[in-house]
PDB file of N, CA and C in Angstrom:
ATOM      1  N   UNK A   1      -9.355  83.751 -31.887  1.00  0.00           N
ATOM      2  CA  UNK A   1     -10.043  82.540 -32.296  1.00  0.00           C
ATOM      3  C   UNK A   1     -11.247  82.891 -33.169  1.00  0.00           C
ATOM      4  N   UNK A   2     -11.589  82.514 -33.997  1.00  0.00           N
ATOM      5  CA  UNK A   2     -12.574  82.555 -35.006  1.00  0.00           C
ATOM      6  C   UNK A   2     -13.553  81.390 -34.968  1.00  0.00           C
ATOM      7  N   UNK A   3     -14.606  81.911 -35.347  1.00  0.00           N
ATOM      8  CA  UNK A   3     -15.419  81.234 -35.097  1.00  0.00           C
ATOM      9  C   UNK A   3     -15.771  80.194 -36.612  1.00  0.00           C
ATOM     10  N   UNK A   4     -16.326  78.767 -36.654  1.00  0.00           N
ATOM     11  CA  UNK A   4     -16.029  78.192 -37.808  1.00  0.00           C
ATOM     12  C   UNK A   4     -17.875  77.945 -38.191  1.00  0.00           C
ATOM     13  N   UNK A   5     -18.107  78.286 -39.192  1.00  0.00           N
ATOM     14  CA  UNK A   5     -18.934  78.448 -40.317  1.00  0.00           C
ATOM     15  C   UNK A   5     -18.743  77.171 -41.238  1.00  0.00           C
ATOM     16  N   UNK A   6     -20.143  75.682 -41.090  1.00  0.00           N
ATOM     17  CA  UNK A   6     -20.184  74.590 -42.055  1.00  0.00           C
ATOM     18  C   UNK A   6     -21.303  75.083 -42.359  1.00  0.00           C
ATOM     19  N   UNK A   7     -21.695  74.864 -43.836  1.00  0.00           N
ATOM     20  CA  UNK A   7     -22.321  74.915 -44.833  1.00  0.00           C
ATOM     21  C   UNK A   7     -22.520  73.757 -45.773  1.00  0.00           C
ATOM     22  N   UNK A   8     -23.801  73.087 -45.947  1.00  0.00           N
ATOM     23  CA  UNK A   8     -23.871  72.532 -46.978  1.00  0.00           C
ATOM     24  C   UNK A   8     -24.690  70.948 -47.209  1.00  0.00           C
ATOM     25  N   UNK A   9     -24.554  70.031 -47.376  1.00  0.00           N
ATOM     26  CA  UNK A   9     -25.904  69.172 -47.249  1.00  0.00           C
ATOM     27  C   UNK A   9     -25.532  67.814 -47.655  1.00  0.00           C
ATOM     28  N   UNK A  10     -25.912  67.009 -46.918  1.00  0.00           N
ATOM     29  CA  UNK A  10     -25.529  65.661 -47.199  1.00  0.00           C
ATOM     30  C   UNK A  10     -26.774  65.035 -48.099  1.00  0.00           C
ATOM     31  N   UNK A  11     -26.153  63.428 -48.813  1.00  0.00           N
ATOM     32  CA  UNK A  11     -27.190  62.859 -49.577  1.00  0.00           C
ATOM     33  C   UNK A  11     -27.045  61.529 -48.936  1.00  0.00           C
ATOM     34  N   UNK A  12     -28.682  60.620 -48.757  1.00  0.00           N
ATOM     35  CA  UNK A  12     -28.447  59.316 -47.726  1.00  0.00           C
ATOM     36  C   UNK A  12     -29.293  58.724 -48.875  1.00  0.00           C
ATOM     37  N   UNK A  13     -28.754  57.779 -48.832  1.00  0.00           N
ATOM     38  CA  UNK A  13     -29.741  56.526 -50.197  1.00  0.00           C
ATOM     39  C   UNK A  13     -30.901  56.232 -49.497  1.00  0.00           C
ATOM     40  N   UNK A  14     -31.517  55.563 -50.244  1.00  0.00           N
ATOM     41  CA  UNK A  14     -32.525  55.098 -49.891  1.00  0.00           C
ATOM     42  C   UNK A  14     -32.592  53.878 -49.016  1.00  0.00           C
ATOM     43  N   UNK A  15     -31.668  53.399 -48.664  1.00  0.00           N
ATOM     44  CA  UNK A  15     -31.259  51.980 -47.890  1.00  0.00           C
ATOM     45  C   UNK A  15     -30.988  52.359 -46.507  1.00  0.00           C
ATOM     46  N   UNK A  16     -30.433  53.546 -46.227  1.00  0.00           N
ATOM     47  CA  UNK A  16     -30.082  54.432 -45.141  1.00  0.00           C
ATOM     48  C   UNK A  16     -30.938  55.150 -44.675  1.00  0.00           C
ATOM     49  N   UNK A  17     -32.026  55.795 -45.558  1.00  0.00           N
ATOM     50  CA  UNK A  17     -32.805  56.951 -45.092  1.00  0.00           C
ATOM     51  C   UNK A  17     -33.941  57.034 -43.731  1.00  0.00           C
ATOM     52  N   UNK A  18     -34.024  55.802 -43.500  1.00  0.00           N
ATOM     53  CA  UNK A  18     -35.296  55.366 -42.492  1.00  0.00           C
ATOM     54  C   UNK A  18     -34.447  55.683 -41.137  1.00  0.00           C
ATOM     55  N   UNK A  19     -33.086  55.282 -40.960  1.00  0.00           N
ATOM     56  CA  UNK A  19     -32.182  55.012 -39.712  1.00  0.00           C
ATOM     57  C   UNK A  19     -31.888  56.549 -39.680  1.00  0.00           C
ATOM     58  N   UNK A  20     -31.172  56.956 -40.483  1.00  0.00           N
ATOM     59  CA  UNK A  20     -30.660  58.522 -40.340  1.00  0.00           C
ATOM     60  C   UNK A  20     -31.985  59.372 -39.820  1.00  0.00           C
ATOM     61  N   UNK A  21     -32.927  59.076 -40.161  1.00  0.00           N
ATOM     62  CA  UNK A  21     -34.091  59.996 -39.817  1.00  0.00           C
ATOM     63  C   UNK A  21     -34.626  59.741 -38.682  1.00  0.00           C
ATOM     64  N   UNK A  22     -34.346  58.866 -37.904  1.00  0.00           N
ATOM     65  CA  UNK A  22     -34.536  57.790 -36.348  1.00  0.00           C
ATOM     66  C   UNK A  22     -33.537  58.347 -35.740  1.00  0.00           C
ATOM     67  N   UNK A  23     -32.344  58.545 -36.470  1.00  0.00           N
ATOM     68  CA  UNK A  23     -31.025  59.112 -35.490  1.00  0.00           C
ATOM     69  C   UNK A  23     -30.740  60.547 -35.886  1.00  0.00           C
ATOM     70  N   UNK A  24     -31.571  61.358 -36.392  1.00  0.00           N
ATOM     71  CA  UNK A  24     -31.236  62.951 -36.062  1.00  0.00           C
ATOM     72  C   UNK A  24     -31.816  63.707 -35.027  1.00  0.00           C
ATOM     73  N   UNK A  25     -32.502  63.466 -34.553  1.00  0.00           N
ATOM     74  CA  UNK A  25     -33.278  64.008 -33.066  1.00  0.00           C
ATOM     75  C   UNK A  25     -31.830  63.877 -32.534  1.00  0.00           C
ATOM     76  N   UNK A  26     -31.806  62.863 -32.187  1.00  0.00           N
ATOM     77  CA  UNK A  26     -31.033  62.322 -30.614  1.00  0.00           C
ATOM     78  C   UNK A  26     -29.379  62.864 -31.311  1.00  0.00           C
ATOM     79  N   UNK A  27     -28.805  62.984 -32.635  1.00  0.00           N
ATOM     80  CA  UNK A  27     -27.793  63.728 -32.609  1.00  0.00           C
ATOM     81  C   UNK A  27     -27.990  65.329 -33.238  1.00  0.00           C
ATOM     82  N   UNK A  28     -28.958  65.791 -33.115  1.00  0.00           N
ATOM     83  CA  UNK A  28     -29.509  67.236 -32.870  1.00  0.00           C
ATOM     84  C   UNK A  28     -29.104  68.024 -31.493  1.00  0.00           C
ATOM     85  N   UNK A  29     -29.976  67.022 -30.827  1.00  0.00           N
ATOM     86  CA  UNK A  29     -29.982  67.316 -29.193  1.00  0.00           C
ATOM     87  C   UNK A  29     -28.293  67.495 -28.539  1.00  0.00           C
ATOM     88  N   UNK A  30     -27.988  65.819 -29.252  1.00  0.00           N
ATOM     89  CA  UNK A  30     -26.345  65.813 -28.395  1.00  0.00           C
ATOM     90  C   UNK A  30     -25.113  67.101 -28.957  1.00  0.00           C
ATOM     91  N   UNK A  31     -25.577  67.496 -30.019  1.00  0.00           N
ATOM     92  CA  UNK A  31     -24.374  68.325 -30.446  1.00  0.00           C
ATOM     93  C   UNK A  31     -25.289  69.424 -30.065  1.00  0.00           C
ATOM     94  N   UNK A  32     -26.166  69.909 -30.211  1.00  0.00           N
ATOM     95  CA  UNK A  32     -26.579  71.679 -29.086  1.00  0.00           C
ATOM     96  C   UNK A  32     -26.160  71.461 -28.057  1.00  0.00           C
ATOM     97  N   UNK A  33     -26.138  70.467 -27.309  1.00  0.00           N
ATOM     98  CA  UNK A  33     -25.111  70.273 -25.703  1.00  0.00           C
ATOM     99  C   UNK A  33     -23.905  70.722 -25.189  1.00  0.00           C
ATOM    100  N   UNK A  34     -23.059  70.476 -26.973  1.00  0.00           N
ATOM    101  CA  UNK A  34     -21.675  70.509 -26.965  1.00  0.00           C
ATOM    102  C   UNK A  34     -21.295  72.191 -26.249  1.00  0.00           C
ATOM    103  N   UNK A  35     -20.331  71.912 -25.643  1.00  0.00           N
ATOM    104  CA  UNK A  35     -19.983  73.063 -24.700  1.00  0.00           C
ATOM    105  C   UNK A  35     -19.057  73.966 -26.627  1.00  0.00           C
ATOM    106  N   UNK A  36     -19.569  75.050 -27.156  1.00  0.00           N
ATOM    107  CA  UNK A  36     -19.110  75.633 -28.417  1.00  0.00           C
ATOM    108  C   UNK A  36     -19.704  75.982 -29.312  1.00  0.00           C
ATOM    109  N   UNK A  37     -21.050  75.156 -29.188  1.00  0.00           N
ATOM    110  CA  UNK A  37     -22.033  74.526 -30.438  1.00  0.00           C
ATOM    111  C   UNK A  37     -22.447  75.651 -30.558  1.00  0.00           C
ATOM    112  N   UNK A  38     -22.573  76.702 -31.197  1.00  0.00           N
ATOM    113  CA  UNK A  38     -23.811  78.314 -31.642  1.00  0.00           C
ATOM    114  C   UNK A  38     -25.051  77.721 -32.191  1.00  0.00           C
ATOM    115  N   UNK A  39     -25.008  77.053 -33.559  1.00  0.00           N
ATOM    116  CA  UNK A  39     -26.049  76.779 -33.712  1.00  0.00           C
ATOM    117  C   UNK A  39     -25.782  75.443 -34.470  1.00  0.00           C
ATOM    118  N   UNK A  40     -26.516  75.146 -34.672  1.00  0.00           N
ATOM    119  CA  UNK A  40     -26.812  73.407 -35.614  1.00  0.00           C
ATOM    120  C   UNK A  40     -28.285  73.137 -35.854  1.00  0.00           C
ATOM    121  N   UNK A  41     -27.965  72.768 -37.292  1.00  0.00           N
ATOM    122  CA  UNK A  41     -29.520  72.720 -37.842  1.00  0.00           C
ATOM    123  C   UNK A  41     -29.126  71.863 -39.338  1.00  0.00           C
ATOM    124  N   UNK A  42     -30.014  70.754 -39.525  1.00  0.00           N
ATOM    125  CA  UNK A  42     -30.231  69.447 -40.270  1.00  0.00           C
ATOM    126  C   UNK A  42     -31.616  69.654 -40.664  1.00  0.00           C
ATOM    127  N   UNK A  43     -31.901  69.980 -41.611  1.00  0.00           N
ATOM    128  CA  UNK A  43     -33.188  69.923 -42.134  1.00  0.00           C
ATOM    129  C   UNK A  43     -33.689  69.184 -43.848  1.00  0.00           C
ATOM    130  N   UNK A  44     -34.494  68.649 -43.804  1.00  0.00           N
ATOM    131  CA  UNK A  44     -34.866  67.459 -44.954  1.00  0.00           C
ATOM    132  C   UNK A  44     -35.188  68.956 -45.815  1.00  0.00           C
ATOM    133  N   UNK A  45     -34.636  68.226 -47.218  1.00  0.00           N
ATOM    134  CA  UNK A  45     -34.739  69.388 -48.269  1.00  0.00           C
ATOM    135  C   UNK A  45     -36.400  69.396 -48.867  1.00  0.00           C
ATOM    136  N   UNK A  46     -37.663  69.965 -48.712  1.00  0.00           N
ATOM    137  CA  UNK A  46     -38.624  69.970 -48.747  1.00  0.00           C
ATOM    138  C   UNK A  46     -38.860  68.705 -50.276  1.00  0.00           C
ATOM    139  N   UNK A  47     -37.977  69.173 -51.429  1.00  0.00           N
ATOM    140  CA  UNK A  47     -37.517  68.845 -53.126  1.00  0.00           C
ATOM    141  C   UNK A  47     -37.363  67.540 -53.210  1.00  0.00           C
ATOM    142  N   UNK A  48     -36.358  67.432 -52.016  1.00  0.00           N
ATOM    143  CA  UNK A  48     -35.538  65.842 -52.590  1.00  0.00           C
ATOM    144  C   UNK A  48     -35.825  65.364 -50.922  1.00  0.00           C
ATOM    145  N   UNK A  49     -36.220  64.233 -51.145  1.00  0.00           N
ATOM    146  CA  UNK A  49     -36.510  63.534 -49.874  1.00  0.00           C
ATOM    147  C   UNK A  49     -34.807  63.272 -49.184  1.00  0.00           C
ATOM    148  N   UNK A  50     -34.402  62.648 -49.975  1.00  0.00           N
ATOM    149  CA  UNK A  50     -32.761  62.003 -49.780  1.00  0.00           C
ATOM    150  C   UNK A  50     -31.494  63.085 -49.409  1.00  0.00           C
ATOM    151  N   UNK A  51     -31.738  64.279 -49.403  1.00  0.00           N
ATOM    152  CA  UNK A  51     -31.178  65.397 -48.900  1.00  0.00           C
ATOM    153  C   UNK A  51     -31.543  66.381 -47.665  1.00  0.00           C
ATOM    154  N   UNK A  52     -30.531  66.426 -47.040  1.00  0.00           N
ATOM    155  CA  UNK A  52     -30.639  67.214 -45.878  1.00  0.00           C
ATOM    156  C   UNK A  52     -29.830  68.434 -45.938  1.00  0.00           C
ATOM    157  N   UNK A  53     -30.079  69.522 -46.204  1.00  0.00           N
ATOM    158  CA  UNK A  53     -29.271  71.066 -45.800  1.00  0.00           C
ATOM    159  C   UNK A  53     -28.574  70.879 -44.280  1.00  0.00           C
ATOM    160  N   UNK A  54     -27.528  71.307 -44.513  1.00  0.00           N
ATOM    161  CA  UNK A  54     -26.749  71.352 -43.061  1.00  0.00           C
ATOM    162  C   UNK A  54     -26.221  72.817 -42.819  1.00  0.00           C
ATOM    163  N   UNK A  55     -26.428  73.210 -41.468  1.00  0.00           N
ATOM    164  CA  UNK A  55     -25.322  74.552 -41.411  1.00  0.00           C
ATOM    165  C   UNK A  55     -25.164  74.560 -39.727  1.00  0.00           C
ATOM    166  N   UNK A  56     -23.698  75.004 -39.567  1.00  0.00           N
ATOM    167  CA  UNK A  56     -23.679  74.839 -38.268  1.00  0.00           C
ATOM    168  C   UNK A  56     -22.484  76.014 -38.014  1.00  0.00           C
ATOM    169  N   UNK A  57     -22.246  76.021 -37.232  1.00  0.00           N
ATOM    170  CA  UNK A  57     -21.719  77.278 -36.097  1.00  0.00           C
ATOM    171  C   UNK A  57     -20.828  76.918 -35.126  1.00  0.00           C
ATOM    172  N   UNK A  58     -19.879  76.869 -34.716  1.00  0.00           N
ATOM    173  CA  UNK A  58     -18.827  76.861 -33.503  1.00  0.00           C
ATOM    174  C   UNK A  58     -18.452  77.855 -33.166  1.00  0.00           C
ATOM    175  N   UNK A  59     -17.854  77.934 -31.776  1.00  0.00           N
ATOM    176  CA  UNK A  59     -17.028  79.171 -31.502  1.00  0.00           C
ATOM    177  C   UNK A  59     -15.612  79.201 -32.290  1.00  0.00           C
ATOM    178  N   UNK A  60     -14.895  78.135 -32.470  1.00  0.00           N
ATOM    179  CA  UNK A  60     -13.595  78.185 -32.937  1.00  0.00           C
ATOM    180  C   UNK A  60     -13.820  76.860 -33.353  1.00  0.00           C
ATOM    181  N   UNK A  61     -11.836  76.456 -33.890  1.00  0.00           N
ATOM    182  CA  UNK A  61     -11.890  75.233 -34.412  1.00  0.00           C
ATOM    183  C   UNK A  61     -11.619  73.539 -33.405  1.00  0.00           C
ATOM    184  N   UNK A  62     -11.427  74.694 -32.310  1.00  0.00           N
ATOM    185  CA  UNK A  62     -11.398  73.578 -30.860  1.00  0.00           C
ATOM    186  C   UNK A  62     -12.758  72.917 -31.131  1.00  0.00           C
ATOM    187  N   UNK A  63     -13.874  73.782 -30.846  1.00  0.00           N
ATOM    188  CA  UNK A  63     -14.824  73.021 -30.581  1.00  0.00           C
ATOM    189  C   UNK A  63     -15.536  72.371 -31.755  1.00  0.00           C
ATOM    190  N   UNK A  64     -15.223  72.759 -33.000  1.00  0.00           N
ATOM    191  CA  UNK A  64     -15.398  71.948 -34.118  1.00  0.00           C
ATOM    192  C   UNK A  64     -14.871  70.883 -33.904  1.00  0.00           C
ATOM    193  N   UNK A  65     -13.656  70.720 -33.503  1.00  0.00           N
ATOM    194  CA  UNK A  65     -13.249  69.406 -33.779  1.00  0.00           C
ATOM    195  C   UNK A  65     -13.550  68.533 -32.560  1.00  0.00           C
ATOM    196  N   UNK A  66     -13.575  69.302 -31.444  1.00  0.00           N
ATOM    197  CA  UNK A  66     -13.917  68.060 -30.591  1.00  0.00           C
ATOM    198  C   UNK A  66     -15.785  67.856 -30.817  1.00  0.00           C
ATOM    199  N   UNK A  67     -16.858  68.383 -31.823  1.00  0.00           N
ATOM    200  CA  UNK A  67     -17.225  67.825 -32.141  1.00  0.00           C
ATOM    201  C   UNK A  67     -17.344  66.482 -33.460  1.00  0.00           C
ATOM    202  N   UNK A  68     -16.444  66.829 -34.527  1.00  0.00           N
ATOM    203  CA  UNK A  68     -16.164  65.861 -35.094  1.00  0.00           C
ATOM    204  C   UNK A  68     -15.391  64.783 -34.583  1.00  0.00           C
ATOM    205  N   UNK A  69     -15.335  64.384 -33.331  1.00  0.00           N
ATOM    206  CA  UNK A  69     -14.213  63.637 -32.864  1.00  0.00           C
ATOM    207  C   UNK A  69     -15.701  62.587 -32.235  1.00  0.00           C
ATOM    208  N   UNK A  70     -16.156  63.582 -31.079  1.00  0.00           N
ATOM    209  CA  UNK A  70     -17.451  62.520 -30.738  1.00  0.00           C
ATOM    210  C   UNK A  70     -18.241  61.804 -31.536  1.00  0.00           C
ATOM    211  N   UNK A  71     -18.335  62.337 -33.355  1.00  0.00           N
ATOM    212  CA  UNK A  71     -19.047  61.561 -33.776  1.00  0.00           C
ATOM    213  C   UNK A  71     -18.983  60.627 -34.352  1.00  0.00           C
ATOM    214  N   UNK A  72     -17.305  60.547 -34.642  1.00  0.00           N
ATOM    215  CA  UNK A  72     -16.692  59.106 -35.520  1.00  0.00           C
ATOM    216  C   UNK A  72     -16.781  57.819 -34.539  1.00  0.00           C
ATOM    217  N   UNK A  73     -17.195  58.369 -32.977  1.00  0.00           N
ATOM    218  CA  UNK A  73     -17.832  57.010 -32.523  1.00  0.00           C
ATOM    219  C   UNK A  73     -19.286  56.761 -31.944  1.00  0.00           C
ATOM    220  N   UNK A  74     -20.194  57.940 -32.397  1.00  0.00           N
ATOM    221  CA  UNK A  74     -21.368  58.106 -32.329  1.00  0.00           C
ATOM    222  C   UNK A  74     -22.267  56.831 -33.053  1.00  0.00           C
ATOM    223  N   UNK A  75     -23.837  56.638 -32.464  1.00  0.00           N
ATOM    224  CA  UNK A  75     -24.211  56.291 -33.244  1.00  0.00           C
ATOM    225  C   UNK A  75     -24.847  57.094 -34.990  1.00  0.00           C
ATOM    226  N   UNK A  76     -24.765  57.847 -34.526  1.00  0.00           N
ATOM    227  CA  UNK A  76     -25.026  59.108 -35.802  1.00  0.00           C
ATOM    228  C   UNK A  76     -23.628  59.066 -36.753  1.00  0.00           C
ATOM    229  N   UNK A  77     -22.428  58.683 -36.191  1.00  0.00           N
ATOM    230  CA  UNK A  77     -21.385  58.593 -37.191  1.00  0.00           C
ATOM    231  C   UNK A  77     -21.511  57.351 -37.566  1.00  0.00           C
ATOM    232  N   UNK A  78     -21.717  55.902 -37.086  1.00  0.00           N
ATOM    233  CA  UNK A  78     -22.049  54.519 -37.346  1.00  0.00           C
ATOM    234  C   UNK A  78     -23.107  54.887 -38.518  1.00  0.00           C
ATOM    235  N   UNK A  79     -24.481  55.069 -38.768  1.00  0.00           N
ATOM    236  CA  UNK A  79     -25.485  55.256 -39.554  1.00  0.00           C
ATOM    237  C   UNK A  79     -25.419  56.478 -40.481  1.00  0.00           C
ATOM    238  N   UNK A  80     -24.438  56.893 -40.792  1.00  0.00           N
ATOM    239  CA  UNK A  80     -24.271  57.799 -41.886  1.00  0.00           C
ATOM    240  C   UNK A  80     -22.809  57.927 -42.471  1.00  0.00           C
ATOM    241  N   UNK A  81     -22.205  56.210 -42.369  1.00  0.00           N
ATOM    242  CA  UNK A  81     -20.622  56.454 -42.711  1.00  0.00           C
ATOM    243  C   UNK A  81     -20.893  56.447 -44.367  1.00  0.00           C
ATOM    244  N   UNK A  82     -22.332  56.103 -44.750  1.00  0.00           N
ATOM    245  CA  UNK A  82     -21.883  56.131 -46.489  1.00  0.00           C
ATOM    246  C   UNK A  82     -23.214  57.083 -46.766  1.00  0.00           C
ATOM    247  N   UNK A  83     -23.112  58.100 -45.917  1.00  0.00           N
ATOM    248  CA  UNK A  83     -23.520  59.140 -46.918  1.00  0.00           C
ATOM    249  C   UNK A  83     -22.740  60.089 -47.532  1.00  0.00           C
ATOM    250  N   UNK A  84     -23.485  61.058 -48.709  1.00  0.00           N
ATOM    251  CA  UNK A  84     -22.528  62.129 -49.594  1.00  0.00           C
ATOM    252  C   UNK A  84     -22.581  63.142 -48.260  1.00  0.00           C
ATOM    253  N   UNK A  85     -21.289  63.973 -48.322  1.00  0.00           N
ATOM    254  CA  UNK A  85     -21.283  64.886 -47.568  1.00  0.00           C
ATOM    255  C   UNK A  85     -20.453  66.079 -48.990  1.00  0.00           C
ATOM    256  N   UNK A  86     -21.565  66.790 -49.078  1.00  0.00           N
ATOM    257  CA  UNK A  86     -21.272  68.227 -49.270  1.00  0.00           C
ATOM    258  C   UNK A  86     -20.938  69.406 -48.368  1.00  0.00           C
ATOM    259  N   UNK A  87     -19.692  70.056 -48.207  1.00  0.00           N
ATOM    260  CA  UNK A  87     -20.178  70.952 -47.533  1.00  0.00           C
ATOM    261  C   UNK A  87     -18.713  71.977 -47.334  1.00  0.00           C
ATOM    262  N   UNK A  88     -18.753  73.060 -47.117  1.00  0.00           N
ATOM    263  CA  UNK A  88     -17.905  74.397 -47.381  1.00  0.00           C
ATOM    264  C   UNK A  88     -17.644  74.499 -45.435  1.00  0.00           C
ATOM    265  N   UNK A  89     -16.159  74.426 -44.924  1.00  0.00           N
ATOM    266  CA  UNK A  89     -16.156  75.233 -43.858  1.00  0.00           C
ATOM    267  C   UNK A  89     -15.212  76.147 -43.794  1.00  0.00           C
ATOM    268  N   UNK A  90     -15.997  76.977 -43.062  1.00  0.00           N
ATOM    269  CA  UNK A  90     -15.295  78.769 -42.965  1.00  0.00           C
ATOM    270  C   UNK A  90     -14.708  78.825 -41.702  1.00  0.00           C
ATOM    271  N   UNK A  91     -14.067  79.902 -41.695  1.00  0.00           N
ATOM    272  CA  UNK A  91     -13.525  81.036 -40.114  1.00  0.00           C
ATOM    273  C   UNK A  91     -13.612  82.233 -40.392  1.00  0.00           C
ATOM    274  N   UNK A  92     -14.498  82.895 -40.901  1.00  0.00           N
ATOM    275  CA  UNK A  92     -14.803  84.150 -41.222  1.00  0.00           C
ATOM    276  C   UNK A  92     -14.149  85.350 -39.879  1.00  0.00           C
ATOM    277  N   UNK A  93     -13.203  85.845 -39.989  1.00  0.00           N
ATOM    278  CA  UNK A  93     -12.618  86.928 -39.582  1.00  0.00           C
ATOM    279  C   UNK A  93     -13.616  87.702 -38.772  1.00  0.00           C
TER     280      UNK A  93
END
């Protein structure tokens, strides 16, 4: 099993940006919980207010996905269904 490697950074308009920034604590917290999670980290791009760097860590692609699964009914998936999502995922050997 390999472990899966996301990379890369979402963009939230300006109509969105107040809520997403109210709801990253509380889906910070809930996905370090996740029984897989290595690391996870969301951070505001110092440059562009409207961008957040993302990079995150799983043990495999189990637990990737059963975190993408919790969040399509999260409130963190509700308040960020129309943001840009950039982002590269790996399984680096």
């Amino acid at each position: 099993m390999a472990k899966v490697i996301v990379k890369g950074f979402i963009v939230v308009s300006d109509t969105d940006l107040e809520v997403v920034e109210q709801a990253l604590p509380a889906h910070l917290a809930l996905t370090l919980e996740e029984e897989g999670c290595l690391c996870f980290q969301v951070v505001k791009c110092p440059s562009n207010a409207n961008r957040f760097d993302v990079y995150e860590e799983f043990v495999d692609m189990e637990a990737f996905n059963f975190h993408q699964e919790r969040i399509k009914d999260s409130h963190w998936g509700s308040v960020t269904k129309s943001v840009e999502r950039h982002y590269t995922i790996d399984q680096p050997e």
